[in-house]
Protein backbone atom coordinates (compact mmCIF):
# COMPACT_ATOMS: atom_id res chain seq x y z
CA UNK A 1 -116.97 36.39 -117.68
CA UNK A 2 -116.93 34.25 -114.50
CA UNK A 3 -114.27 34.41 -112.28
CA UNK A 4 -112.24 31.70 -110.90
CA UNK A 5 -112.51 30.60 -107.53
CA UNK A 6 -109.92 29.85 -105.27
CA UNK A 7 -110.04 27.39 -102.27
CA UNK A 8 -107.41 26.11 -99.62
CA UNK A 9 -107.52 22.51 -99.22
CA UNK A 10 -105.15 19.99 -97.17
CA UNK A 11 -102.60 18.88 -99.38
CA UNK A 12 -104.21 14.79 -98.91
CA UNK A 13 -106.91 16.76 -101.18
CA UNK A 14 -104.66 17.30 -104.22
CA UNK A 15 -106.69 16.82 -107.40
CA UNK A 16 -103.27 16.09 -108.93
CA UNK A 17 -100.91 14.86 -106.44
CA UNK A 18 -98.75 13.54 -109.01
CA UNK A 19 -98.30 16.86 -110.53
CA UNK A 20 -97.68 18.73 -107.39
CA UNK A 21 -93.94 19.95 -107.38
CA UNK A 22 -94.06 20.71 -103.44
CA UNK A 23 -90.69 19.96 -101.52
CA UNK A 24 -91.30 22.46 -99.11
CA UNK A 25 -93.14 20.35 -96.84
CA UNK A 26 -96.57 22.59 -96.83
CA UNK A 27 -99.13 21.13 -95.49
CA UNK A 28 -102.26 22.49 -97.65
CA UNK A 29 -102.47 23.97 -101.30
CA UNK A 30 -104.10 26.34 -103.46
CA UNK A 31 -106.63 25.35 -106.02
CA UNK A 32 -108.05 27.33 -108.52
CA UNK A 33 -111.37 26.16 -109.78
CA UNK A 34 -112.93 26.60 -112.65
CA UNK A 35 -116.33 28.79 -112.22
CA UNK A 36 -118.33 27.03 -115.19
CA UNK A 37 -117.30 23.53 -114.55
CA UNK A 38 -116.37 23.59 -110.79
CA UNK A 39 -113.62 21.43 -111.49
CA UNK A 40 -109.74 21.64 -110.45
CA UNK A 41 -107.42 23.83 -113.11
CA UNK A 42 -104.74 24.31 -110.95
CA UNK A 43 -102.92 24.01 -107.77
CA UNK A 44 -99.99 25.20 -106.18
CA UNK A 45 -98.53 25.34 -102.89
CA UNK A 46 -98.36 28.45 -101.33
CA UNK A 47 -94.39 28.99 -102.33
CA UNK A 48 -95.39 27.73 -105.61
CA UNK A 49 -98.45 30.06 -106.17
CA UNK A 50 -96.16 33.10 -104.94
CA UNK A 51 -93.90 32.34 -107.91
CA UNK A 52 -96.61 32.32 -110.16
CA UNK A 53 -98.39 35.46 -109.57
CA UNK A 54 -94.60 37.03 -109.59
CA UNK A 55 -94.32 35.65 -112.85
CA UNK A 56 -97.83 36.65 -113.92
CA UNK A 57 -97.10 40.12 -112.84
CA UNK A 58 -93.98 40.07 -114.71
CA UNK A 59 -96.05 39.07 -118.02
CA UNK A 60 -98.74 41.78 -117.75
CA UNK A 61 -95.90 44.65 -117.11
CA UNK A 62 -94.51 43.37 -120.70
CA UNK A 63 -97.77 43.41 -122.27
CA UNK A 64 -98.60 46.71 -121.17
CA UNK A 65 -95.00 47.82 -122.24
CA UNK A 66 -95.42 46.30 -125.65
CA UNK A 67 -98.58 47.58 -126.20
CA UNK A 68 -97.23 51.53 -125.52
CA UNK A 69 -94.72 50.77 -128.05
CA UNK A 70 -95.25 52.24 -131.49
C-alpha cells in the first residue's frame, strides 16, 4: 500500500476553497494527496487537521478496545 503524501500549500492554493471551514485566519493548509492519483483528498488548516488526528486517535483507541473485547 502507498502512502499518502502530505504537502503545505498557501491557503490561495486550496483545491477546495469552498469546502475549507477555516475562520482562524491561517494563512496556509494541509493537503493530503493521494499517492496513486496525485490528486487532492483532503485539506485542513492546521487547527482543523489537529482536530482530526485527535479524533482519529480517538477512533483507533475504540477499535483496539473493541477488538480486546470478547
Amino acid at each position: 500500500m502507498n502512502e499518502y503524501e502530505f504537502r503545505i500549500v498557501g491557503i490561495e492554493h486550496a483545491a477546495f476553497p469552498l469546502q475549507l471551514q477555516c475562520h482562524h485566519h491561517c494563512s496556509y493548509i494541509i493537503q493530503c494527496v493521494n499517492p496513486m492519483t496525485h490528486d487532492v483528498e483532503l485539506e485542513f488548516c492546521p487547527l482543523q487537521a489537529e482536530i482530526f488526528a485527535g479524533a482519529l486517535l480517538e477512533a483507533i483507541e475504540l477499535s483496539h478496545l473493541s477488538a480486546e473485547s470478547p
